[in-house]
Protein backbone atom coordinates (compact mmCIF):
# COMPACT_ATOMS: atom_id res chain seq x y z
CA UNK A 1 22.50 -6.79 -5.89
CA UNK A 2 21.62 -5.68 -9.59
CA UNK A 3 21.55 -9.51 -10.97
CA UNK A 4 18.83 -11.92 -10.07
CA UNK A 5 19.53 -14.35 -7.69
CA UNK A 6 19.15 -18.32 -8.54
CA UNK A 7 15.83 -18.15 -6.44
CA UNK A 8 14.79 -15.15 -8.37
CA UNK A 9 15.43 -16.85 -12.05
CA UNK A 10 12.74 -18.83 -11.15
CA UNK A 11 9.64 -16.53 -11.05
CA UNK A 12 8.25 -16.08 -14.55
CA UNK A 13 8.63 -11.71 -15.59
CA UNK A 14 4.69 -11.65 -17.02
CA UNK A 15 4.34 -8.10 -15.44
CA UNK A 16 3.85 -5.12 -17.74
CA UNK A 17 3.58 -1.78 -17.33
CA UNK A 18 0.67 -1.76 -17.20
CA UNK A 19 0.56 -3.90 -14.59
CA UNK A 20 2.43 -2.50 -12.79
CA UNK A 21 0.21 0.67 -12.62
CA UNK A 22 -2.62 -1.69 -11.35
CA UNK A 23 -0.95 -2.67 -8.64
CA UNK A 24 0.20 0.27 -7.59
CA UNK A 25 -3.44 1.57 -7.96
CA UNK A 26 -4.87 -1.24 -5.81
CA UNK A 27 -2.28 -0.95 -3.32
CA UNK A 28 -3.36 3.03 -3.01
CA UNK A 29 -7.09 2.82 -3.81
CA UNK A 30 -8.73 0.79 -0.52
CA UNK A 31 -10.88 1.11 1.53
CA UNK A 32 -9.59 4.47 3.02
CA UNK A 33 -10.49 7.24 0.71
CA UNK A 34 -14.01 5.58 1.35
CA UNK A 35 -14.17 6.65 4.64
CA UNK A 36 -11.68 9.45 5.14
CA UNK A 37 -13.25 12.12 3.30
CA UNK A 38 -15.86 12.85 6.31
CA UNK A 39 -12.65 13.06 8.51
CA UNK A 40 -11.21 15.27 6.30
CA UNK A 41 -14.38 17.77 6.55
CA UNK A 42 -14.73 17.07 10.11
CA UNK A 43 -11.23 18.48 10.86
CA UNK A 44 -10.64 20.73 7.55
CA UNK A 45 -13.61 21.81 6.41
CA UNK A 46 -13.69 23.40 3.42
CA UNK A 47 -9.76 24.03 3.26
CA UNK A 48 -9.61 19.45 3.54
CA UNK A 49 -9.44 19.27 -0.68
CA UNK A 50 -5.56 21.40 0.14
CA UNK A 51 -4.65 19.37 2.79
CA UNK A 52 -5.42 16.33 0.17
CA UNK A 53 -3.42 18.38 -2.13
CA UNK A 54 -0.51 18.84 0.26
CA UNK A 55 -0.76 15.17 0.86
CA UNK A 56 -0.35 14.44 -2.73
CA UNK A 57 2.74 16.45 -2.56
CA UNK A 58 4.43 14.31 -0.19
CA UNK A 59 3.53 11.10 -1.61
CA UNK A 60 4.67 12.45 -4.76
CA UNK A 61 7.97 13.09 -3.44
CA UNK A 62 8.37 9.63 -1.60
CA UNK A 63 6.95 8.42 -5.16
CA UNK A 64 9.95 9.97 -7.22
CA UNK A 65 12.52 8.99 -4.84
CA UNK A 66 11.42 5.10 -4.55
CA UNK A 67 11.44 5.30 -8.67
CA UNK A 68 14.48 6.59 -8.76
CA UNK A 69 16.12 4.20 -6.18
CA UNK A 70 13.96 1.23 -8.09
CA UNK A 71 15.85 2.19 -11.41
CA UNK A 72 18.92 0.59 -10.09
CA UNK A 73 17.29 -3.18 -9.79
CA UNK A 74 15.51 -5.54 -11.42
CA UNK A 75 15.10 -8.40 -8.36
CA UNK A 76 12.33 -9.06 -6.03
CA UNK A 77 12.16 -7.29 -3.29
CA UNK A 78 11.61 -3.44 -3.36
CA UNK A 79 12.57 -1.56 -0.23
CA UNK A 80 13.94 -4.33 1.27
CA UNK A 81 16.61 -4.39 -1.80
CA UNK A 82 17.48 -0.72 -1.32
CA UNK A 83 17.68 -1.03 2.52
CA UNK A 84 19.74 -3.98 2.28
CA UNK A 85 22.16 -2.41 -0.66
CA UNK A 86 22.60 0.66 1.29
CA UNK A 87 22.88 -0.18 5.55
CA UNK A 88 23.50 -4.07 5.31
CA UNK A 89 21.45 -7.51 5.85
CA UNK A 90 19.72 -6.32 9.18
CA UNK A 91 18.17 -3.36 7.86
CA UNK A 92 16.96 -4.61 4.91
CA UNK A 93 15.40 -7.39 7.23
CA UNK A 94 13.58 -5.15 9.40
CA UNK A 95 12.24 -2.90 6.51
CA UNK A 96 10.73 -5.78 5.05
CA UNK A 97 9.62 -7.43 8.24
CA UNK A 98 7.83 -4.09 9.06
CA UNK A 99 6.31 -3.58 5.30
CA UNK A 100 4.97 -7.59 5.79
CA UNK A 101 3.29 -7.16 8.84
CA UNK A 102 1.68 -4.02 7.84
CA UNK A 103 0.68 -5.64 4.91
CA UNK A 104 -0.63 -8.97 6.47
CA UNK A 105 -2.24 -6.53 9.11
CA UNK A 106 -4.00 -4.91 6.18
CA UNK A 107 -5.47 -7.99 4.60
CA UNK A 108 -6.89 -9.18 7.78
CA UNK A 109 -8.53 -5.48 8.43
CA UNK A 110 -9.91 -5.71 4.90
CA UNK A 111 -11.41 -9.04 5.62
CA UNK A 112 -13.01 -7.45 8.64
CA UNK A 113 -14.22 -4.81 6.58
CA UNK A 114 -15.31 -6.79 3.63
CA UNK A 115 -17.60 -8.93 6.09
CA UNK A 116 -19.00 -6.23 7.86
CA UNK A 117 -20.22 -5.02 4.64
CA UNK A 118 -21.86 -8.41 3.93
CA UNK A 119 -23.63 -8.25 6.98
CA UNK A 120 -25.63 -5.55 6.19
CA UNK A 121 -27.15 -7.78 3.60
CA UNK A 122 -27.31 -10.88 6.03
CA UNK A 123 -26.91 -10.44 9.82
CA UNK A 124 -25.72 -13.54 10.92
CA UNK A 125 -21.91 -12.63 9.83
CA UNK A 126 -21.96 -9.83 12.16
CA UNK A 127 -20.18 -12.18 14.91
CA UNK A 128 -19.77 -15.57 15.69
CA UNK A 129 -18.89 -18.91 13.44
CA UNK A 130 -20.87 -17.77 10.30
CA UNK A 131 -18.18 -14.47 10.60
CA UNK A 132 -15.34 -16.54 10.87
CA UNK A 133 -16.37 -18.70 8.24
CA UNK A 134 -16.83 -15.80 5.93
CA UNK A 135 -13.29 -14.59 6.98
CA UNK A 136 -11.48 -17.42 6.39
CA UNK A 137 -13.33 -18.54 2.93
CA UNK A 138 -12.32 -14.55 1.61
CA UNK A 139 -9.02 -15.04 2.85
CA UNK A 140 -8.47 -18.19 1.44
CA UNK A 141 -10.18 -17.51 -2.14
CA UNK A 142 -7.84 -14.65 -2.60
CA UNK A 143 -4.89 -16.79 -1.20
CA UNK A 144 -5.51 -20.12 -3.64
CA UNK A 145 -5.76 -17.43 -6.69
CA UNK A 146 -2.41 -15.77 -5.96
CA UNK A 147 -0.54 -19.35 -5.35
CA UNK A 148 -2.04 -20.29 -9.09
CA UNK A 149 0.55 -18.18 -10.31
CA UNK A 150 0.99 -14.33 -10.86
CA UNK A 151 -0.84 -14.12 -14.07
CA UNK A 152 -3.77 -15.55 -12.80
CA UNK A 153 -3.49 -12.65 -9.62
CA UNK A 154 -3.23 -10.15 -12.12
CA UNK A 155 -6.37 -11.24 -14.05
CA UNK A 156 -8.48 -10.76 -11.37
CA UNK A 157 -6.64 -8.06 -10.05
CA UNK A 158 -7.52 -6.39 -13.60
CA UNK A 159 -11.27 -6.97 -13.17
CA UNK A 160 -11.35 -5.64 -9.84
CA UNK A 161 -9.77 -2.55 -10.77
CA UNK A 162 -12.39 -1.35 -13.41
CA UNK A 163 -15.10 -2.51 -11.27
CA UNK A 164 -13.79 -0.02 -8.41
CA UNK A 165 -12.72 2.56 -10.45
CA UNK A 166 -16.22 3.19 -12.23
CA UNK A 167 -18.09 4.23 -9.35
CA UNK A 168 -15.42 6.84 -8.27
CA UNK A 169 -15.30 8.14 -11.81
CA UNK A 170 -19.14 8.66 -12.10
CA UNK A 171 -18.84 10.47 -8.93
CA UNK A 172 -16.34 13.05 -9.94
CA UNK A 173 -18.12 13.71 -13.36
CA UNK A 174 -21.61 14.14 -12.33
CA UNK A 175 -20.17 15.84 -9.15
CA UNK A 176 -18.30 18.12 -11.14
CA UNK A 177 -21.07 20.99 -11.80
CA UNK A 178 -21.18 21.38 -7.97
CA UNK A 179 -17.66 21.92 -6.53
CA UNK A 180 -17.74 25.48 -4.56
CA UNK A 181 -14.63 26.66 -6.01
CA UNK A 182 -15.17 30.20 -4.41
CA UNK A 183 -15.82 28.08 -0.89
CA UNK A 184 -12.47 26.46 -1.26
CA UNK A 185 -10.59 29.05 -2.63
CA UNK A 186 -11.13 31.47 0.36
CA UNK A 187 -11.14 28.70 3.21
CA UNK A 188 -9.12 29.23 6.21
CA UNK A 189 -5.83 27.76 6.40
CA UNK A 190 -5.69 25.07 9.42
CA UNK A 191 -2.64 25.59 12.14
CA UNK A 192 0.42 23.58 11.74
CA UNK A 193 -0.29 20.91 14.52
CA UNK A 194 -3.74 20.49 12.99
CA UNK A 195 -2.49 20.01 9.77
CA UNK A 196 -0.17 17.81 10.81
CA UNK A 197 -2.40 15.42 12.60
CA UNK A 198 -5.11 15.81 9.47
CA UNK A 199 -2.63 14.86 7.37
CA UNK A 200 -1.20 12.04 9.36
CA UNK A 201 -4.67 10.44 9.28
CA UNK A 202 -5.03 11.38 5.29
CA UNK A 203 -2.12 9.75 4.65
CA UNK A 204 -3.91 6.05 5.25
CA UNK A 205 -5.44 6.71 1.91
CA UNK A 206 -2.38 7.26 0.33
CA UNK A 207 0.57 4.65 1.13
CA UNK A 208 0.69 1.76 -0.77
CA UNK A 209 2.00 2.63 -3.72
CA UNK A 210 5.35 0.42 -2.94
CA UNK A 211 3.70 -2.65 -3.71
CA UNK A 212 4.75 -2.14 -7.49
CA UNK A 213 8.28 -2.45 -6.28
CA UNK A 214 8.13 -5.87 -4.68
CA UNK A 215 7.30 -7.40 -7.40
CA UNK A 216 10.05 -6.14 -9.54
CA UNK A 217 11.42 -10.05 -10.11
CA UNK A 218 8.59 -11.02 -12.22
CA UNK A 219 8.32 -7.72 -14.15
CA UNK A 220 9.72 -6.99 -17.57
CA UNK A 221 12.44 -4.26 -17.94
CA UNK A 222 11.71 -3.47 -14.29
CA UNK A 223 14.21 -0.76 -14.32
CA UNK A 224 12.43 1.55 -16.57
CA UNK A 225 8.61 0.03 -16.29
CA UNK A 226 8.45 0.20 -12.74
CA UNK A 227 9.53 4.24 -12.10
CA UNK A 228 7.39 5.47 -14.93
CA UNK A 229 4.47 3.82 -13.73
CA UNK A 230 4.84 3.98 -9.88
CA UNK A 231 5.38 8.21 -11.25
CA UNK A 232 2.33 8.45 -13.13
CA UNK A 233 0.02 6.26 -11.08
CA UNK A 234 0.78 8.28 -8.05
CA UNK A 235 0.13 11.32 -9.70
CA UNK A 236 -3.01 10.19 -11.31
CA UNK A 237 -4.50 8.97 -7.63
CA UNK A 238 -3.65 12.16 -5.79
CA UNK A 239 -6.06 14.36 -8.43
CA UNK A 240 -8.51 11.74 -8.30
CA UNK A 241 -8.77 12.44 -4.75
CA UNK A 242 -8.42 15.96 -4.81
CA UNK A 243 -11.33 15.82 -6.78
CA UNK A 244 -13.51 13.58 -4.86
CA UNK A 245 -13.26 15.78 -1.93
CA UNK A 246 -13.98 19.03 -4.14
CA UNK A 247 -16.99 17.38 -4.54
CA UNK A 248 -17.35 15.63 -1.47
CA UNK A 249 -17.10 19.43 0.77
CA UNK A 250 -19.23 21.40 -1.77
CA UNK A 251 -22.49 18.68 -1.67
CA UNK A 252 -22.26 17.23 1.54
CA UNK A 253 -20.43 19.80 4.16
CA UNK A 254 -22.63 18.19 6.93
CA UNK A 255 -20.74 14.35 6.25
CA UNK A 256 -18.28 15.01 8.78
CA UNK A 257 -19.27 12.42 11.11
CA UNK A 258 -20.70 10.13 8.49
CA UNK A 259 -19.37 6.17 8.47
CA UNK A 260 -20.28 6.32 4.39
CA UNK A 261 -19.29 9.55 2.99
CA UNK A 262 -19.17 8.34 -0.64
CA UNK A 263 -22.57 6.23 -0.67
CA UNK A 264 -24.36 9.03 1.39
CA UNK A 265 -22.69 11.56 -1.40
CA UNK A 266 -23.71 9.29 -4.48
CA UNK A 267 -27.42 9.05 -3.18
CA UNK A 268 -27.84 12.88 -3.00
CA UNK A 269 -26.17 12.99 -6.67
CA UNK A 270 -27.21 10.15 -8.01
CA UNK A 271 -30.15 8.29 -5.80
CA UNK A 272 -30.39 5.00 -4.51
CA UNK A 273 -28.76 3.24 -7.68
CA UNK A 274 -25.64 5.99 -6.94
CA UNK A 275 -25.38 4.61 -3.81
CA UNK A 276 -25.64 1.08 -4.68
CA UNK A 277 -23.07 1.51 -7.19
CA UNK A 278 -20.41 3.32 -4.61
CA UNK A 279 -21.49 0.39 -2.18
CA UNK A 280 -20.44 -2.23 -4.69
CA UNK A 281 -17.42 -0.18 -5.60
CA UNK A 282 -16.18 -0.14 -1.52
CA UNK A 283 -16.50 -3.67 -1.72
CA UNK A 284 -14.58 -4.42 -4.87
CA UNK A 285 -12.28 -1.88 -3.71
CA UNK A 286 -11.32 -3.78 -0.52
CA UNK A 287 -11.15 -6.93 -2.30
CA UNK A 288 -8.48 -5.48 -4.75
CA UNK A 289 -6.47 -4.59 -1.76
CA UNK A 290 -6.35 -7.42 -0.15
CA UNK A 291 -5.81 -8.80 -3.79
CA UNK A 292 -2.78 -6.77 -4.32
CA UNK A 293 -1.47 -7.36 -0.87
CA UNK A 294 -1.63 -11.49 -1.38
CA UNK A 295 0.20 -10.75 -4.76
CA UNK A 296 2.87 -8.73 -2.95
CA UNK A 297 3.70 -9.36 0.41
CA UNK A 298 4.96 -13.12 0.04
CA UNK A 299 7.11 -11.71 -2.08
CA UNK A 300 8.66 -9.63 0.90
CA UNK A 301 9.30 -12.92 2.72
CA UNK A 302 10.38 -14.75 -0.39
CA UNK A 303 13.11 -11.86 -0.99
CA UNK A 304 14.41 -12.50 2.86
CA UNK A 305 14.78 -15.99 2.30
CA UNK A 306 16.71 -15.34 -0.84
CA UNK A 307 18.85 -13.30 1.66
CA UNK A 308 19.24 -15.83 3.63
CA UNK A 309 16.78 -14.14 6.59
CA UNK A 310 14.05 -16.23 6.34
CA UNK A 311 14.41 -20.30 6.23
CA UNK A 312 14.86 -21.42 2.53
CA UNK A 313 11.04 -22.86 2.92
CA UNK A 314 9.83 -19.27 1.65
CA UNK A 315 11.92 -18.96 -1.03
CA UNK A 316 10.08 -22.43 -2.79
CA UNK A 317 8.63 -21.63 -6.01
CA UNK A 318 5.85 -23.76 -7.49
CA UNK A 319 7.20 -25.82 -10.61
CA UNK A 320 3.61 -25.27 -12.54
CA UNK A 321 2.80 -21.78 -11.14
CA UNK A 322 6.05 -19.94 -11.26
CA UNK A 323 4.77 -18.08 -7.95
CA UNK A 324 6.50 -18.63 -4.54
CA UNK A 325 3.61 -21.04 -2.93
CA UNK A 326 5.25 -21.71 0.41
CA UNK A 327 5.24 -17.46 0.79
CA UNK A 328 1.61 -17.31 -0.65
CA UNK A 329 0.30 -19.68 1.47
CA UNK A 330 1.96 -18.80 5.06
CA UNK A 331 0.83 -15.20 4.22
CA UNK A 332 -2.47 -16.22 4.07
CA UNK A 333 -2.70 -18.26 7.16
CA UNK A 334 -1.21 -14.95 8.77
CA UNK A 335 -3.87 -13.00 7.59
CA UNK A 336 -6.84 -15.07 8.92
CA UNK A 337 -5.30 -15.46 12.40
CA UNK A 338 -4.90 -11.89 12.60
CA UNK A 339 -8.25 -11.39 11.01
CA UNK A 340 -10.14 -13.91 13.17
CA UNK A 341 -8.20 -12.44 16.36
CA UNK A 342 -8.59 -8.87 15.52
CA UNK A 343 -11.10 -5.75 14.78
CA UNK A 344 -10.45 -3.26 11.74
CA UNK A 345 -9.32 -0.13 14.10
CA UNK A 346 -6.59 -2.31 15.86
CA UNK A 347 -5.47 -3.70 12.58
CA UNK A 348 -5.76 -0.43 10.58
CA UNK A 349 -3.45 1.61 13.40
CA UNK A 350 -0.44 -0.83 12.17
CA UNK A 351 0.04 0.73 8.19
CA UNK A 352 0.38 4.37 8.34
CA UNK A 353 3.30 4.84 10.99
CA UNK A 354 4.84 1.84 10.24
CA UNK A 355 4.64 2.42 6.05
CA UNK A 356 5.90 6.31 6.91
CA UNK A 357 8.99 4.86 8.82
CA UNK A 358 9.98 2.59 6.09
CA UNK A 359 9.85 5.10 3.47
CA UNK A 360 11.98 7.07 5.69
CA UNK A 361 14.61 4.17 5.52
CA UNK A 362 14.40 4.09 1.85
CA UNK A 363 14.61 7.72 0.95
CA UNK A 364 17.86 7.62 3.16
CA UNK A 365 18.87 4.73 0.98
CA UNK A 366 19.55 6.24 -1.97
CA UNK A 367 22.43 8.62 -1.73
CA UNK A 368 23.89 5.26 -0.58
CA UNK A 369 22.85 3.64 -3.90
CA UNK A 370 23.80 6.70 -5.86
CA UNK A 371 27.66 6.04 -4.97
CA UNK A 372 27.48 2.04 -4.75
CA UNK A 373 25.46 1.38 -7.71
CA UNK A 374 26.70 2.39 -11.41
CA UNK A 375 23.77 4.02 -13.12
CA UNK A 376 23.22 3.09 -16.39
CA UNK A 377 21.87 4.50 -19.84
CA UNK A 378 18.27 6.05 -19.99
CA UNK A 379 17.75 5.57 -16.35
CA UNK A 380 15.21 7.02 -13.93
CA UNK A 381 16.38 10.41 -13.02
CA UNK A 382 15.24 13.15 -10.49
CA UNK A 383 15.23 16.68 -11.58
CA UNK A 384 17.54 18.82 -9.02
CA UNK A 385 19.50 15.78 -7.82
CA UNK A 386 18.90 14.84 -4.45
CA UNK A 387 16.61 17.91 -3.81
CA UNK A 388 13.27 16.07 -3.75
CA UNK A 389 14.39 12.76 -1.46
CA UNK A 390 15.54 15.38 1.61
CA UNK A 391 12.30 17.32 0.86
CA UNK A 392 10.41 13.95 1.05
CA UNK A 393 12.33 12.85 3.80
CA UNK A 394 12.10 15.77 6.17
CA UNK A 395 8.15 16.00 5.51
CA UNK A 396 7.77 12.17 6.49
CA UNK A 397 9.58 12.70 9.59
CA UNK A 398 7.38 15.96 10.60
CA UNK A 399 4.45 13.42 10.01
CA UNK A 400 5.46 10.59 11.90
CA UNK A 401 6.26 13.60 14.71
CA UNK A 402 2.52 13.84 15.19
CA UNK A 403 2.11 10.62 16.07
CA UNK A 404 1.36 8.58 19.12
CA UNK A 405 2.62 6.72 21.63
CA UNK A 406 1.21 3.46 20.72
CA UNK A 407 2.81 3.87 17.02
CA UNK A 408 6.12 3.82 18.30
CA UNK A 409 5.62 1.42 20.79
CA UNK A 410 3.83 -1.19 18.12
CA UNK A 411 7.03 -0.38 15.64
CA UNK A 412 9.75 -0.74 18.71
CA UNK A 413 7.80 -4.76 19.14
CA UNK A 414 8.04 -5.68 15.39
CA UNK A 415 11.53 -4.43 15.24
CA UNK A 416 12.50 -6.39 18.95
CA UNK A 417 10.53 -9.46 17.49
CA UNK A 418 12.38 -8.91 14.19
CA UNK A 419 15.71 -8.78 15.94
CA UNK A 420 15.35 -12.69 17.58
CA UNK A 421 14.15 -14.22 14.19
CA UNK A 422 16.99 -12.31 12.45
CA UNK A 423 19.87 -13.53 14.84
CA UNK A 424 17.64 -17.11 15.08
CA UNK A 425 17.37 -17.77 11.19
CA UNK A 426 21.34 -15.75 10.40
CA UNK A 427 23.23 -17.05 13.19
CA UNK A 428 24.05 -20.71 11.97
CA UNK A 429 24.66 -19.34 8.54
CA UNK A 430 28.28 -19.71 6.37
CA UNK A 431 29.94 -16.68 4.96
CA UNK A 432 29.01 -18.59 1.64
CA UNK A 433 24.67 -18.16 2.44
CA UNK A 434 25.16 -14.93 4.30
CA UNK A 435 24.54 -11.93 1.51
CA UNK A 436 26.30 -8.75 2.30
């Protein structure tokens, strides 16, 4: 599993560190911590900067775990590599079937979003054909740029970031002077089951981070770029938010029901140019999700047909671009049926349970590794062996514990879907195309 496949020699390694770090960032940074800190109030109050804290922790740990199991490869793929490496072809299937379609689902709930935001500046897209239209043109704009090739994803991906990341910077330093620290400091802690279910919704603002490890065929020295980034950019992300919600609690305790937390927050720091500025920052925010998740998620399919679990039509790679086109281009027709077919709740219900559960299957993944795979020199290691993965591990299962019904039941369809196109695409296969 450690040497590129033929398919894989093909896509062109013009990913540095750092970017790598951008699309982890973008992958992280959405439209969620735009929204979620007036949950957090609502059900934390002034203890909701720990429980952003505590989510950092966990993240942190899944974080150091993936890096570590992502020191082992350099091939497209991710969590679909480790799955695969560690419980065999089907597994690795269904971990990547379940990241795509969280993924795709995310897209399409961005374009919702996206759109909804333009309405407020002209009515007509809130429903009907000049809404679809809008859809389908975002979709497609972000689509055609990825299938140009991945340097020309990453340069817009690079714009967007700084663009996004201004506004939440200027936040935190003129919000700075009025964090309550005495407020926090002495806030009640919230029950277990509260916490549980706070942090369960929290965690939307957090998962994403994987993307950096899909893309690990067209990085350079992906072995030792990717875990040092992934590490640091998660790290960096979880203070940012702490931050924002030290701020967020001490100016504006009463946002709790609020659909704008941030813009609401800038205007009372900043006035109405603050609040422009977060506006324009939510919307170049969304866009470099859905960015990042057009960059990344045809590679998921593109690594299954590699595998041989996906028809060899996904693994095509553009002679001029270097990208996989065929992958690009089916994910993006995905993502405007799903968008045109679909509101934001419905879609945005898919990531978190279904991101939680694949982390779970990678963090069990890598003792597997650690006894398959020969490390080598300088590699990625985690302080106290496997002490952080089962500490990762056992706090993403008490999370996806508080959970509901229709989580499981949307993960149990993907994987019984998953199951027929596995057997359909595997079943006419020779031992030669069949991977272990």
């Amino acid at each position: 599993m450690k040497q590129p496949a033929p398919s894989d020699s093909l896509l062109r390694r013009e990913i540095g560190r750092i970017g790598v770090a951008t699309i982890a960032m973008n992958g992280v940074i959405g439209s969620g911590i735009f929204a979620l800190p007036a949950v957090a109030i609502a059900q934390a109050g002034y203890f909701s900067p720990w429980v952003f804290v505590l989510c950092g922790l966990l993240i942190l740990s899944v974080a150091l775990t993936l890096a570590r199991a992502a020191s082992f490869f350099d091939i497209t793929g991710g969590p679909i590599v480790y799955t695969t490496q560690a419980f065999g072809r089907y597994v690795g299937f269904q971990t990547g079937l379940l990241i795509y379609v969280s993924r795709v689902a995310a897209i399409a709930a961005s374009a919702n979003l996206i759109v909804s935001y333009a309405a407020a500046i002209w009515p007509p897209l809130a429903a009907g054909p000049p809404r679809i239209v809008a859809i389908i043109g975002y979709v497609s704009l972000a689509t055609f740029l990825n299938a140009a090739g991945v340097r020309a994803g990453m340069a817009g991906l690079y714009v967007i970031s700084v663009l996004k990341l201004v506004p939440l910077i200027l936040l935190i330093l003129v919000g700075l002077p009025s964090i309550e620290w005495g407020l926090v400091a002495g806030a009640d802690v919230l029950e277990p089951s509260t916490l549980g279910r706070t942090m369960l919704v929290l965690m939307y603002a957090f998962i994403g981070f994987e993307f950096s490890l899909i893309a690990a065929g067209e990085t350079r020295n992906a072995r030792s770029e990717i875990p040092k980034a992934l590490v640091s950019t998660v790290l960096a992300i979880a203070l940012c938010y702490t931050l924002i919600q030290l701020v967020a609690v001490s100016v504006g305790p009463d946002l709790g029901h609020s659909e704008t937390p941030l813009v609401e927050l800038a205007r009372r720091l900043m006035g109405p140019v603050g609040a422009l500025a977060l506006g324009l920052g939510v919307v170049f925010s969304i866009g470099g999700g859905s960015l990042t998740s057009l960059l990344t998620a045809p590679r998921l399919t593109f690594a299954l047909s590699r595998d041989g679990s996906l028809p060899a039509w996904f693994g095509a790679v553009g002679a001029k671009s270097g990208a996989p086109v065929n992958s690009i281009l089916f994910c993006g027709a995905f993502s405007i049926a799903m968008a045109v077919g679909q509101h934001f709740v419905w879609l945005a219900t898919l990531s978190t349970f279904v991101r939680l559960l694949t982390y779970a299957l990678c963090i069990a993944a890598l003792p597997i590794i650690e006894r398959t795979v020969a490390a080598e020199k300088d590699q990625f290691r985690l302080p106290g062996g496997l002490a952080i993965p089962a500490i990762g591990f056992l706090l993403t299962i008490w999370l996806m514990a508080h959970s509901t019904a229709d989580n499981f039941l949307i993960a149990g369809t993907i994987v019984a879907v998953g199951s027929a196109v596995f057997w359909f695409c595997t079943r006419r296969a020779t031992p030669a195309e069949a991977r272990p």
